[in-house]
Protein backbone atom coordinates (compact mmCIF):
# COMPACT_ATOMS: atom_id res chain seq x y z
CA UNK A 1 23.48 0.08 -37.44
CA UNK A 2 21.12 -1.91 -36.00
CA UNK A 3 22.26 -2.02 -32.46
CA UNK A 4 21.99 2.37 -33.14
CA UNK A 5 17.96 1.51 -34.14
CA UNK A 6 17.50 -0.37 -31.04
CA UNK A 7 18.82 2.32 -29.03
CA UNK A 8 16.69 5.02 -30.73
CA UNK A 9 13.74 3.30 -30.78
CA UNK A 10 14.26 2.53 -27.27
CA UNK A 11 14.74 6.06 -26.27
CA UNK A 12 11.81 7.22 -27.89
CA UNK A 13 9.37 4.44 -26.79
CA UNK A 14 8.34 3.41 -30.03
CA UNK A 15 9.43 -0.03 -29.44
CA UNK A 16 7.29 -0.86 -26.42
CA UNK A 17 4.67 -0.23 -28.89
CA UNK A 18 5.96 -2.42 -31.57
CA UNK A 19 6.16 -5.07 -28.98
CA UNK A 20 2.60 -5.19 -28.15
CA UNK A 21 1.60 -5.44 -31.79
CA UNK A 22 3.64 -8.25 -32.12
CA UNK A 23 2.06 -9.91 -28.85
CA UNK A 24 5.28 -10.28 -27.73
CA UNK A 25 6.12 -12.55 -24.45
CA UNK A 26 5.36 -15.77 -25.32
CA UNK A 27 9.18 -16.63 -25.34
CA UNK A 28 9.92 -14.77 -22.12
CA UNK A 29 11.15 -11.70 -24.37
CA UNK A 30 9.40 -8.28 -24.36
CA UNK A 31 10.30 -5.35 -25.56
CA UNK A 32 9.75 -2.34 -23.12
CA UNK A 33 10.31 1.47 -24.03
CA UNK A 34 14.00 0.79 -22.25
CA UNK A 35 15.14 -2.21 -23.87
CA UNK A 36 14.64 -5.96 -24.07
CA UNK A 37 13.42 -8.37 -20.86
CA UNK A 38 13.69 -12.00 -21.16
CA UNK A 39 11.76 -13.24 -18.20
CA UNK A 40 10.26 -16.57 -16.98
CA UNK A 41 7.30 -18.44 -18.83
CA UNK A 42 5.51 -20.86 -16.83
CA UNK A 43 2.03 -23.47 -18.13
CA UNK A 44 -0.10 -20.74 -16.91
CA UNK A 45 1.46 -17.35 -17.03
CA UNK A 46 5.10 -15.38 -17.35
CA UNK A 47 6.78 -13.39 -14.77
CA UNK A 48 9.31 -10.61 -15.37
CA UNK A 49 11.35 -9.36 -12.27
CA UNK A 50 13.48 -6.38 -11.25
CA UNK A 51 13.18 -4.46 -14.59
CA UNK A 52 14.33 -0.87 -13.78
CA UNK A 53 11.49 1.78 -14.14
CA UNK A 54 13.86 4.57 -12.99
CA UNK A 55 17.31 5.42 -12.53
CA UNK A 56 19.32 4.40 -9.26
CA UNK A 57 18.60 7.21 -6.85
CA UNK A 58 22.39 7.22 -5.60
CA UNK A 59 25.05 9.38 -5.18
CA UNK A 60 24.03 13.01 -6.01
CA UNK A 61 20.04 11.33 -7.16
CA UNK A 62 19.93 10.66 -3.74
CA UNK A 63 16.86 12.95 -2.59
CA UNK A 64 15.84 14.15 -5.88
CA UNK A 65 12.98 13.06 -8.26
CA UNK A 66 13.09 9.77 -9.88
CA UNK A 67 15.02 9.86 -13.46
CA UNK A 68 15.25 8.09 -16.59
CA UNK A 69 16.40 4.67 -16.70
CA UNK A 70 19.48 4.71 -19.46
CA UNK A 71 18.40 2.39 -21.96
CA UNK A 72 20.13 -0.95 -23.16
CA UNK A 73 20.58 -2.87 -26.21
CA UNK A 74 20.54 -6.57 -25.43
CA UNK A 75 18.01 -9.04 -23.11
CA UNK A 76 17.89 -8.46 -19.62
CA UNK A 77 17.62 -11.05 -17.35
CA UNK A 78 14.13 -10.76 -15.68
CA UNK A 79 14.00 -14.13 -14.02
CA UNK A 80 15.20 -12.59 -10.32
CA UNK A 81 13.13 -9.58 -8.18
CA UNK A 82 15.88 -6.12 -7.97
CA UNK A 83 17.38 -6.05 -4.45
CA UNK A 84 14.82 -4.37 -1.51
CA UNK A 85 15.01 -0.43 -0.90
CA UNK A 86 17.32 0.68 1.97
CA UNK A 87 15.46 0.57 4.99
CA UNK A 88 16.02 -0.60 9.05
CA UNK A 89 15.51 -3.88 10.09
CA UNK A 90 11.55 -3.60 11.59
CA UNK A 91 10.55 -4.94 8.84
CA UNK A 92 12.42 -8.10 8.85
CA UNK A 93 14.62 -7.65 5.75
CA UNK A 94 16.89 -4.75 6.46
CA UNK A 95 19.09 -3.38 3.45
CA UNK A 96 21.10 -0.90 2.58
CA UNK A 97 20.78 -0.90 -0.95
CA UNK A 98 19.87 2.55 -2.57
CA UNK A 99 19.84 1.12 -6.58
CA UNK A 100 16.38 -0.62 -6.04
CA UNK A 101 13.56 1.36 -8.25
CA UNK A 102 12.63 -1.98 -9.76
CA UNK A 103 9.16 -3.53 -10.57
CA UNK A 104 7.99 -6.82 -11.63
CA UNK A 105 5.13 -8.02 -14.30
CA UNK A 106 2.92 -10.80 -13.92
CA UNK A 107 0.82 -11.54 -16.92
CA UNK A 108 -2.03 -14.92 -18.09
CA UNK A 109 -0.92 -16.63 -20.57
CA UNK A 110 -3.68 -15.43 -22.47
CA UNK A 111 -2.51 -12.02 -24.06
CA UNK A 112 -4.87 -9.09 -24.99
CA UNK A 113 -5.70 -5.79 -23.71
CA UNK A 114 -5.99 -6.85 -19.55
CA UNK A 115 -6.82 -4.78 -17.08
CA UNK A 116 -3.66 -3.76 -14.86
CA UNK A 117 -3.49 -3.90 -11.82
CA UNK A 118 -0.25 -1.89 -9.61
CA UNK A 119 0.09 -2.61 -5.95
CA UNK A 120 2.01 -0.55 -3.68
CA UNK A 121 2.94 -3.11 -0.59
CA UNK A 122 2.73 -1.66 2.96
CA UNK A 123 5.12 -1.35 5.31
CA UNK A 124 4.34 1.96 7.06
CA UNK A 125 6.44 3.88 4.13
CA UNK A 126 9.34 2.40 6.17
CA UNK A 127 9.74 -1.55 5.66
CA UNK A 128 9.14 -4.20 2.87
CA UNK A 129 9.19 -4.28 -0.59
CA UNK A 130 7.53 -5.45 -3.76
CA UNK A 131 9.09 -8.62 -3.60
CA UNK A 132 7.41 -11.60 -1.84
CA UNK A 133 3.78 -10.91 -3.11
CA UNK A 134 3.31 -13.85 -5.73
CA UNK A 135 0.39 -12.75 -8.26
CA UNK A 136 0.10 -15.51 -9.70
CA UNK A 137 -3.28 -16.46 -8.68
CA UNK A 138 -4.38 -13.31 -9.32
CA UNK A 139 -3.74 -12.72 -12.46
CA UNK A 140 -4.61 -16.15 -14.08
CA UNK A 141 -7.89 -16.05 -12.04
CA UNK A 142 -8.55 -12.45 -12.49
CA UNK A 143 -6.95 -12.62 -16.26
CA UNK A 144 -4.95 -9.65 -15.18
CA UNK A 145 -1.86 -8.04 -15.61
CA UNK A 146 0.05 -7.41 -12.03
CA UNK A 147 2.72 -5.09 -11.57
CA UNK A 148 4.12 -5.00 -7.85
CA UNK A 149 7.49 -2.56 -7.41
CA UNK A 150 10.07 -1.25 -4.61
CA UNK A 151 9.97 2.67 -3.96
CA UNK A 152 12.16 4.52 -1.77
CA UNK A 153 11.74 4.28 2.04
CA UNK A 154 12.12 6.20 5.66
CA UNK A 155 14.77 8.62 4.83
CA UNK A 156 15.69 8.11 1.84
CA UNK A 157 12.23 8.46 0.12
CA UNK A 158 10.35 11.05 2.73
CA UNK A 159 13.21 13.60 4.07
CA UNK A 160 11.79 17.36 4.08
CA UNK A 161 14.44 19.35 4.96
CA UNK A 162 14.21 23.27 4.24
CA UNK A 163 17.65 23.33 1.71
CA UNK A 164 15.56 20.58 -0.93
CA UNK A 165 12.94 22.63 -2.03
CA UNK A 166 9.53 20.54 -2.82
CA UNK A 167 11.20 17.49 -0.61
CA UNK A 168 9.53 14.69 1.42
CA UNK A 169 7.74 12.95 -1.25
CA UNK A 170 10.03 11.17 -3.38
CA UNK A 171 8.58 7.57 -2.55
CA UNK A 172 5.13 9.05 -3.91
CA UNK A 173 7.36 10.17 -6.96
CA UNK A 174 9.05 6.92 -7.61
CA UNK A 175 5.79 5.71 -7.21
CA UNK A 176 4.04 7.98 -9.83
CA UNK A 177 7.40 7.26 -12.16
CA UNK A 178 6.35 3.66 -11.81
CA UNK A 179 2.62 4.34 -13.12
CA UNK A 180 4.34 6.16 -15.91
CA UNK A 181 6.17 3.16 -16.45
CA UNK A 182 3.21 1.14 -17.08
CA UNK A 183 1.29 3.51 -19.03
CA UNK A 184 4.18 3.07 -21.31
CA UNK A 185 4.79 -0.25 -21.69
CA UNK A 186 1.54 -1.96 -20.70
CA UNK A 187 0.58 -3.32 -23.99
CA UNK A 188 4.04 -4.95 -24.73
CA UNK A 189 2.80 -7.57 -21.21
CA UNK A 190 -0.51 -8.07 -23.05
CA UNK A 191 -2.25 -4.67 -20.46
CA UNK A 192 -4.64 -2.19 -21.66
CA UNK A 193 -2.36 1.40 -20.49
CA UNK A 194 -6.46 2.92 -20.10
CA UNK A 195 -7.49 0.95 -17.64
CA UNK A 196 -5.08 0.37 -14.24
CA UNK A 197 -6.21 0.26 -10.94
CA UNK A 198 -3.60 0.88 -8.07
CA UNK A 199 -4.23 -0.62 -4.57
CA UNK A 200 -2.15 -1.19 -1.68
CA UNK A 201 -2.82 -2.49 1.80
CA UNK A 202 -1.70 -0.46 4.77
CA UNK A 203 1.46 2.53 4.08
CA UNK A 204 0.38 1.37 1.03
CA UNK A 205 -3.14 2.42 1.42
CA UNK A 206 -1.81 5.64 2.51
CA UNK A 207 0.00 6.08 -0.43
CA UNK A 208 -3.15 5.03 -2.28
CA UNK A 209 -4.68 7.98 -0.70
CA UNK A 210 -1.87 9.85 -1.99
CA UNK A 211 -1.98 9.70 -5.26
CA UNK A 212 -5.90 10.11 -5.27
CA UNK A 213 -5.40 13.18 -3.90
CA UNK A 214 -2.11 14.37 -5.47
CA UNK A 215 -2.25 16.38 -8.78
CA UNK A 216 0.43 14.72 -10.38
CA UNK A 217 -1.25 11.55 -10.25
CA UNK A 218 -3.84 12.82 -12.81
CA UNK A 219 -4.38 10.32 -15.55
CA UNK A 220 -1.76 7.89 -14.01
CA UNK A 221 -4.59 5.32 -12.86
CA UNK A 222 -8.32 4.87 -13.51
CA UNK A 223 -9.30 3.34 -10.16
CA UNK A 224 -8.34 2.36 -6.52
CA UNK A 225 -8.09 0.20 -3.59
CA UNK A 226 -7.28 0.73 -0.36
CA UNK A 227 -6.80 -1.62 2.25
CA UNK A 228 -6.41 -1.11 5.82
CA UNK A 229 -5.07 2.38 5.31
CA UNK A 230 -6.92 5.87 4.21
CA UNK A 231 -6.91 9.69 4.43
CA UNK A 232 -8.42 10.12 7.64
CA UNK A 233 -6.18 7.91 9.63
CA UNK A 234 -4.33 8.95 12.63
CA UNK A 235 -3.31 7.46 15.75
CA UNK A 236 -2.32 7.50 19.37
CA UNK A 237 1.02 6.82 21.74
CA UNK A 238 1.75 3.01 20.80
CA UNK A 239 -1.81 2.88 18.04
CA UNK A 240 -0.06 0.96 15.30
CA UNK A 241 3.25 0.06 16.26
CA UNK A 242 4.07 -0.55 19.90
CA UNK A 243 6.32 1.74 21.31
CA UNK A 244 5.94 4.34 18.84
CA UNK A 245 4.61 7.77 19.44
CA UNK A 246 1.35 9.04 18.69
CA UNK A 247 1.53 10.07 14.31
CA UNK A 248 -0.17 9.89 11.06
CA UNK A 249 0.28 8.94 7.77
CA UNK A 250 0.92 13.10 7.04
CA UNK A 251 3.25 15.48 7.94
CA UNK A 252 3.48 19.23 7.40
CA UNK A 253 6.00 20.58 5.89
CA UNK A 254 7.07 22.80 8.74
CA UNK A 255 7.26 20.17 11.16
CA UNK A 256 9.33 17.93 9.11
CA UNK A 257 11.56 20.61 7.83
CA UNK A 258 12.55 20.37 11.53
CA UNK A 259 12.96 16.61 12.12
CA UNK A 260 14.92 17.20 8.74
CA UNK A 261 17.43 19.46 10.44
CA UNK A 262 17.26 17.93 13.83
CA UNK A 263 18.01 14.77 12.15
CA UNK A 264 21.11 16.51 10.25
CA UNK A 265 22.70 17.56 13.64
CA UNK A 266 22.18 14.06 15.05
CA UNK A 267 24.85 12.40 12.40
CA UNK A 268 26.79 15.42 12.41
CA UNK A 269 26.25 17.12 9.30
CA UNK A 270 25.21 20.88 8.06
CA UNK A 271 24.41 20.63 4.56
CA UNK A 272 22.46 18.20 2.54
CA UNK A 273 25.37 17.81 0.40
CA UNK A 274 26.81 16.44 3.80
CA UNK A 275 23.98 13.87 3.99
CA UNK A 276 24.09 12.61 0.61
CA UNK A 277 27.69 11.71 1.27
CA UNK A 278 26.93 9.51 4.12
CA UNK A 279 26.52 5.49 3.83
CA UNK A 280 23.40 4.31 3.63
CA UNK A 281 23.75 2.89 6.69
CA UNK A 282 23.73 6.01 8.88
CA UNK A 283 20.37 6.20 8.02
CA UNK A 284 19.31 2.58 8.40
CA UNK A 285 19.89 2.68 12.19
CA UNK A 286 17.50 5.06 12.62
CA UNK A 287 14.44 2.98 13.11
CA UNK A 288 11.53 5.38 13.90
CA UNK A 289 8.56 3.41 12.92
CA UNK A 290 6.10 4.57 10.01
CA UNK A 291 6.97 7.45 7.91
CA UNK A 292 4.55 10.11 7.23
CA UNK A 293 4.29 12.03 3.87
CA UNK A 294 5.15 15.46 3.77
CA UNK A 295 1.96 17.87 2.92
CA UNK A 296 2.84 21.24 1.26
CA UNK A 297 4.57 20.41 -2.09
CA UNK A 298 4.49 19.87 -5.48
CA UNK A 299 2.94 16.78 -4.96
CA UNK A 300 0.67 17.35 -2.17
CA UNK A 301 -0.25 21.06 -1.85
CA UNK A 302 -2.58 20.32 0.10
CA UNK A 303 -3.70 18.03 3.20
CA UNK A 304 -5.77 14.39 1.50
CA UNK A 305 -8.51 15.04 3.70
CA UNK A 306 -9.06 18.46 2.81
CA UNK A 307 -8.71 17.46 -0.56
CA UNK A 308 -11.02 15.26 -0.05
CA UNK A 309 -13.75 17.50 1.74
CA UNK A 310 -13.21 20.08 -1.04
CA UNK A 311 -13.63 17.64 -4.13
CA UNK A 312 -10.16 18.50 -5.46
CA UNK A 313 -8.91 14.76 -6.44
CA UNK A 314 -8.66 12.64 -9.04
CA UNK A 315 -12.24 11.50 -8.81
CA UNK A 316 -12.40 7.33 -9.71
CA UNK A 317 -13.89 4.64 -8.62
CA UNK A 318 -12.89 3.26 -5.27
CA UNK A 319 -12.68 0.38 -3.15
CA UNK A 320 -12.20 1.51 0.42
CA UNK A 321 -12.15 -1.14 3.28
CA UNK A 322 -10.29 -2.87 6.63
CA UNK A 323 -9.95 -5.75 8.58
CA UNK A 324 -12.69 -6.66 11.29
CA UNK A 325 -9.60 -6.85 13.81
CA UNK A 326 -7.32 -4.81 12.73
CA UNK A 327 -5.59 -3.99 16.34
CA UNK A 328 -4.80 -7.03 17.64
CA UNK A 329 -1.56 -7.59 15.32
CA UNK A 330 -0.76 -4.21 17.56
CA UNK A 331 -2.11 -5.22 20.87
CA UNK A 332 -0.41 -8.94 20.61
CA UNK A 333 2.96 -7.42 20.78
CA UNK A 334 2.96 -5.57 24.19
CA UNK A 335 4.67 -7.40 26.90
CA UNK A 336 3.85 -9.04 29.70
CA UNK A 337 2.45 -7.91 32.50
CA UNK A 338 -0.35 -6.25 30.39
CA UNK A 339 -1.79 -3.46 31.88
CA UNK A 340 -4.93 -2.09 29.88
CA UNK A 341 -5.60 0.86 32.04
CA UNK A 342 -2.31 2.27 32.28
CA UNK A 343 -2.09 1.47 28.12
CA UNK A 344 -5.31 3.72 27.61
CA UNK A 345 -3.71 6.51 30.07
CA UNK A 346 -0.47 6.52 27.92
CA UNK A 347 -2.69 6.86 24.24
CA UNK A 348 -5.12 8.88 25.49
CA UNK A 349 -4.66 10.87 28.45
CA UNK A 350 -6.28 9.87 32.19
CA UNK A 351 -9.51 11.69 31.28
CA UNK A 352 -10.61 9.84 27.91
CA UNK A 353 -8.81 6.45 29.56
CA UNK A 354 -11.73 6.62 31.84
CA UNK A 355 -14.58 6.93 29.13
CA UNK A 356 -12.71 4.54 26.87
CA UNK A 357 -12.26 1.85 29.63
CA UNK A 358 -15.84 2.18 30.27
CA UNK A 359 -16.94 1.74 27.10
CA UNK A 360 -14.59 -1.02 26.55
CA UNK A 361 -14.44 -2.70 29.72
CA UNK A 362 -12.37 -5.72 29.73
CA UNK A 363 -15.04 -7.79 31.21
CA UNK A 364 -16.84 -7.63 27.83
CA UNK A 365 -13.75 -9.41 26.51
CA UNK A 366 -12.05 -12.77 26.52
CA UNK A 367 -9.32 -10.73 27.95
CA UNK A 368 -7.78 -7.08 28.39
CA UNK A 369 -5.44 -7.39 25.73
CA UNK A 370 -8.57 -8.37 23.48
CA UNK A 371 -10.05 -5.22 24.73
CA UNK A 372 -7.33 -3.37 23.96
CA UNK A 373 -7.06 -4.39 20.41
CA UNK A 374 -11.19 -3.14 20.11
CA UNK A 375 -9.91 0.21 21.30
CA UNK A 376 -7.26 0.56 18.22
CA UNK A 377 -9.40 -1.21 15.67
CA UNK A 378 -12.30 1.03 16.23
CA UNK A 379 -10.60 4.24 17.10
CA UNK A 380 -7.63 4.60 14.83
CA UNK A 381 -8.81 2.25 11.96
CA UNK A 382 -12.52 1.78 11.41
CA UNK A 383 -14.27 5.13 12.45
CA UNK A 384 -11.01 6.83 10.63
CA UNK A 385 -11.82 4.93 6.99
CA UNK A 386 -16.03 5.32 7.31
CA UNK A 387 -14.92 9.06 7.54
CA UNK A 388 -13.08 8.45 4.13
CA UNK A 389 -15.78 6.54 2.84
CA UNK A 390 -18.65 9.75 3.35
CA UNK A 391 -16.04 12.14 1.64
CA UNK A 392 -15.08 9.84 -1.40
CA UNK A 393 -18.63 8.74 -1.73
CA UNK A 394 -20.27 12.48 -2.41
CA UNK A 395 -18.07 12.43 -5.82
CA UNK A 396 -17.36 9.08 -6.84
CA UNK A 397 -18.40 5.47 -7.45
CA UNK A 398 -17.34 3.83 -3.49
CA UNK A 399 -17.37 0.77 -2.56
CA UNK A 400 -17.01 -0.61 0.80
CA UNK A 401 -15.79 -3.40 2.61
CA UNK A 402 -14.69 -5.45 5.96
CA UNK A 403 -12.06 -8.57 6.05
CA UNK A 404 -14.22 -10.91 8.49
CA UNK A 405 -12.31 -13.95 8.30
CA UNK A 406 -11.54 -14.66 12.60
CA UNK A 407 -10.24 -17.76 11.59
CA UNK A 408 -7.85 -16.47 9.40
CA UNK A 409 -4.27 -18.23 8.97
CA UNK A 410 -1.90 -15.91 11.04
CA UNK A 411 1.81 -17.76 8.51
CA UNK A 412 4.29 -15.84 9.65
CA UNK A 413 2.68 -13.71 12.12
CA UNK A 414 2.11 -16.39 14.60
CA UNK A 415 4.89 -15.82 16.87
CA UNK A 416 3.80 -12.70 17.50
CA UNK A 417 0.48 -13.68 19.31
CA UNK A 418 0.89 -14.67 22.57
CA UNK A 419 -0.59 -18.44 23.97
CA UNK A 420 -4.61 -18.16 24.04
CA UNK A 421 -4.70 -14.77 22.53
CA UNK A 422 -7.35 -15.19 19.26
CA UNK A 423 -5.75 -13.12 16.09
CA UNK A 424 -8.88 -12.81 14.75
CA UNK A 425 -9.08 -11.03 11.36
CA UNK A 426 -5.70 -9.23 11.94
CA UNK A 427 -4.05 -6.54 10.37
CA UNK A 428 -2.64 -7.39 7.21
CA UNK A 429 -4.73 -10.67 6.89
CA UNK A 430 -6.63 -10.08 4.04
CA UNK A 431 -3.37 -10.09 1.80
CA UNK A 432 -3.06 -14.10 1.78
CA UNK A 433 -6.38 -14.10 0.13
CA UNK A 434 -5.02 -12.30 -2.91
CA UNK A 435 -1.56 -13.03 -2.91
CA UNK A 436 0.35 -16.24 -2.64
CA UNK A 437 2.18 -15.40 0.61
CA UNK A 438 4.15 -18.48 1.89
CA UNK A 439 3.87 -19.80 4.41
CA UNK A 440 -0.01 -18.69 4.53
CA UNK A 441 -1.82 -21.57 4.30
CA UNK A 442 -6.11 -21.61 3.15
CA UNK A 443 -8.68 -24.45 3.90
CA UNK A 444 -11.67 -25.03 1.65
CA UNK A 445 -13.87 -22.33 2.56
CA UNK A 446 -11.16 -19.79 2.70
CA UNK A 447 -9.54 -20.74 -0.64
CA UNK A 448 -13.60 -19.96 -2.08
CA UNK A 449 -13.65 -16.37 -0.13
CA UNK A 450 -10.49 -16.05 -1.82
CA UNK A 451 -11.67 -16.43 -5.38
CA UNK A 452 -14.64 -14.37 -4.66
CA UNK A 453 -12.41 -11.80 -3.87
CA UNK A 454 -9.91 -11.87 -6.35
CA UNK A 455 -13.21 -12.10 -8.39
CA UNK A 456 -14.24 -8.69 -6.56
CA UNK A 457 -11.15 -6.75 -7.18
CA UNK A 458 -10.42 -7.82 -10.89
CA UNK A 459 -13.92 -7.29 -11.81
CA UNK A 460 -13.94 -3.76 -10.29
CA UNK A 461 -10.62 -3.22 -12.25
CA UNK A 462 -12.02 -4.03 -15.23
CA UNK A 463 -15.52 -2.10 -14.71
CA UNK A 464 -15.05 0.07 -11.85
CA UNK A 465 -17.87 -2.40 -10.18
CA UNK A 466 -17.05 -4.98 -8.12
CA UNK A 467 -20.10 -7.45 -8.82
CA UNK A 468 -20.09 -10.41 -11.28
CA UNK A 469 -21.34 -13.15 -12.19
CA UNK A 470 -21.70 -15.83 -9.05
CA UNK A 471 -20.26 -13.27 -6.66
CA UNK A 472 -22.81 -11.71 -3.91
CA UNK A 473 -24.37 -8.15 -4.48
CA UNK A 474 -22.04 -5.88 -3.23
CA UNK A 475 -23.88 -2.21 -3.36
CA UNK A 476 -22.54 0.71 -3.63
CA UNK A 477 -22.25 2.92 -0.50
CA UNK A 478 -24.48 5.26 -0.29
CA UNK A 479 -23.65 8.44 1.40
CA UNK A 480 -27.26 9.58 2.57
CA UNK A 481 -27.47 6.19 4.11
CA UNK A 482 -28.77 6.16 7.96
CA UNK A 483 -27.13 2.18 8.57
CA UNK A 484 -23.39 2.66 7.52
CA UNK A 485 -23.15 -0.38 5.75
CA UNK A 486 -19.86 -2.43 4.25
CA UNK A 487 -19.74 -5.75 2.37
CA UNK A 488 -18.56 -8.30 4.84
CA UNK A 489 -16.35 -10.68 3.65
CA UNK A 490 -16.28 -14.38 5.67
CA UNK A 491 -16.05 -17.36 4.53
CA UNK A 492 -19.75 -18.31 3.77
CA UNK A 493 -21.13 -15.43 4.66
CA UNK A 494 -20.34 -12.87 2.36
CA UNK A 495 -23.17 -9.74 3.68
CA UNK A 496 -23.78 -6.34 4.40
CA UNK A 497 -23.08 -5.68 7.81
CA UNK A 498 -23.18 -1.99 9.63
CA UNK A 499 -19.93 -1.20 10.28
CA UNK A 500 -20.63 2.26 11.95
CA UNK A 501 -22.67 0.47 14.68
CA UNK A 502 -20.59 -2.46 15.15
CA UNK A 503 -17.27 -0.29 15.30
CA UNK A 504 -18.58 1.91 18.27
CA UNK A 505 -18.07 4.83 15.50
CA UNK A 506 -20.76 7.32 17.84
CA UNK A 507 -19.03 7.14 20.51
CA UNK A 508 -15.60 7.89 18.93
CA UNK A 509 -16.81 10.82 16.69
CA UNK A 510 -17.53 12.57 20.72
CA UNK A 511 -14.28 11.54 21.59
CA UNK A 512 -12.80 14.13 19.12
């Protein structure tokens, strides 16, 4: 009898709720709408790992929308992370594992009604996974609940193909199913389910974008962060990752309803039931870099930046921001001999090459290759998220900023930047300020620019306003602002700086 209770109360959710009553968790045991977690406590906070928010999109759920998780009677363990999504090996943990719509909770200690915060790790839409980002800090500092998940990747989570109708979004679905999760079952990890703020740092920055702009994100999320990733964005020949093709974050629907059916004649196949009876790892070989979105479904009828221009999005407060050096991570991996003019030629065509080259001439530099990684920071990242900034800003709170730590540890990056080649504030960098990332390792000043901002982003998810007590002014942006300014963050010397100016952004708004 009472093993049928569990199960019913399960199924209808009432026993998340019952959970958070009981401020549940302080044994490792919580109660969500699914079942029972038993996860780790530590002095300072508890962690649960690889609880299932969705069912395993195998088999015959393979390319369809996420579904419900079947619900169980007795603890789960919750003490290891669910395995990575299936994905090629680019992003140095390749897998082939399709049962991986998990998601892991880190709460304080102190329980209560916390702000939540979701973060949706990059990886292009192609690479990575929830795993690895330790929230610790953040959460005990920020007294915050974290959730960080897996969603489906590449292939498997953005296919459009023509036969799947409302396809090549399901990674923005699992995604959405995972905000659903939380607005269920917030208050049995000690969260307030009225007040979560997503952010994500590069693919996921895009997919930040995408669920501002998506109507089926309504209500899922009261504010949002983007890092290093926007609306605007696109790129050129080699712009993000070397010896990829010119893209964007978006895709329309026609044009991948044709990759779709290219990519079905490539392993031999006619049908989609076809596909969905191939191994994972027919698809895993197929490495072809970041994976846009597909624009023209259910989930996003319409292009972000056009939802942007025309105010139809889910209007909340934003942070919106990039590194200082964000194309160097790009420009340290192309091979020697380095040949800046012939690079420009190849992103840009001879005729811009020669404006670009003059306006970046590598005798301003400490080298070419630093030159080159000027070009992609201010072309295809900087001047790309202002634009963002000016639309968001006309309809909602926006706030601003710039990673400008040059001195920044490059962990496990370093082998990647080439003898007497400065990483400056990289792509990506920012992240070991907010995360525990091993092997990222922070001196003095840059373990107090990281509390300011985890300070920054858990005050704005509590208020939807980044400034707090002992933390610089950080002003809103202002859209009819001549100086377009951003909140610098270095260590000791936290300032507004004009990003506009010192980004080139003039001369790249003619270049379009």
């Amino acid at each position: 009898m009472r093993k049928r209770l569990v199960t019913l109360l399960a199924a209808t959710g009432l026993l998340a709720g019952l959970a958070g009553v009981a401020d549940a968790g302080q044994d490792g045991l919580v109660w969500t709408d699914a079942g029972p977690v038993r996860g780790t406590v530590a002095t300072d906070h508890q962690l649960y790992q690889g609880i299932p928010y969705a069912a395993p999109p195998v088999g015959d759920r393979r390319w369809r929308s996420p579904q419900s998780v079947t619900p169980w009677t007795t603890p789960r363990d919750a003490t290891k992370p669910g395995a990575a999504c299936a994905q090629a090996g680019g992003g140095g943990q390749p897998s082939t594992n399709e049962d991986c719509l998990y998601l892991n909770v880190t709460t304080p200690s102190r329980h209560g009604r916390k702000p939540v915060m979701v973060w949706i790790h990059g990886g292009g839409n192609s690479y990575l996974s929830g795993e690895g980002f330790g929230a610790r800090r953040l959460a005990v500092q920020g007294d915050v609940v974290v959730v960080t998940f897996n969603y489906r990747l590449g292939i498997f989570g953005f296919l459009g193909h023509p036969d799947m109708p409302g396809s090549g979004a399901y990674g923005i679905e699992d995604q959405q199913a995972a905000l659903r999760w939380v607005k269920r079952n917030a208050a049995s990890f000690g969260g307030d389910p009225h007040n979560v703020t997503i952010f994500g740092e590069s693919g996921g920055a895009f997919d930040v974008c995408a669920n501002v702009t998506s109507p089926l994100s309504r209500g899922l999320f009261d504010k949002a962060i983007a890092q290093s990733g926007g609306c605007s964005m696109t790129w050129p020949n080699n712009g993000v990752i070397h010896g990829f093709p010119a893209s964007s974050p978006w895709i329309t629907k026609a044009k991948a309803e044709a990759d779709a059916l290219a990519l079905s004649k490539q392993l031999g196949c006619s049908d989609v039931a076809c596909l969905r009876r191939l191994p994972a790892s027919a698809f895993t070989a197929i490495d072809r870099g970041t994976t846009p979105i597909v624009v023209g479904n259910q989930v996003l009828p319409i292009h972000p930046v056009d939802a942007l221009r025309s105010g139809r999005f889910n209007r909340v407060p934003v942070i919106w921001g990039n590194t200082r050096d964000e194309g160097r991570l790009t420009a340290a991996t192309v091979q020697e001999p380095f040949d800046y003019t012939g690079l420009l030629k190849t992103a840009y065509g001879d005729d811009k090459a020669a404006k670009i080259e003059a306006a970046y001439p590598a005798s301003a530099y400490e080298s070419p290759r630093v030159a080159y990684g000027a070009v992609l920071t201010d072309g295809a990242w900087a001047c790309n998220q202002l634009a963002d900034d000016r639309l968001l800003a006309r309809k909602t709170a926006t706030y601003t900023y710039e990673f400008a730590d040059r001195t920044a540890p490059v962990g496990f990056f370093g082998p990647l930047f080439p003898p007497g080649f400065p990483p400056g504030a990289f792509h990506s960098s920012e992240v070991a300020y907010l995360f525990d990332v091993p092997p990222f390792e922070l001196n003095a000043d840059q373990q107090k620019l990281a509390k300011q901002m985890v300070g920054y982003w858990t005050r704005f998810a509590a208020t939807g306003n980044p400034n707090g007590r002992g933390l610089p002014e950080w002003p809103a942006y202002r859209y009819s602002d001549r100086a377009v300014t951003a909140q610098s963050l270095a260590p000791n010397a936290i300032k507004q700086v004009d990003v506009s100016t010192e980004h080139n952004c003039g001369f790249w708004s003619a270049m379009r």
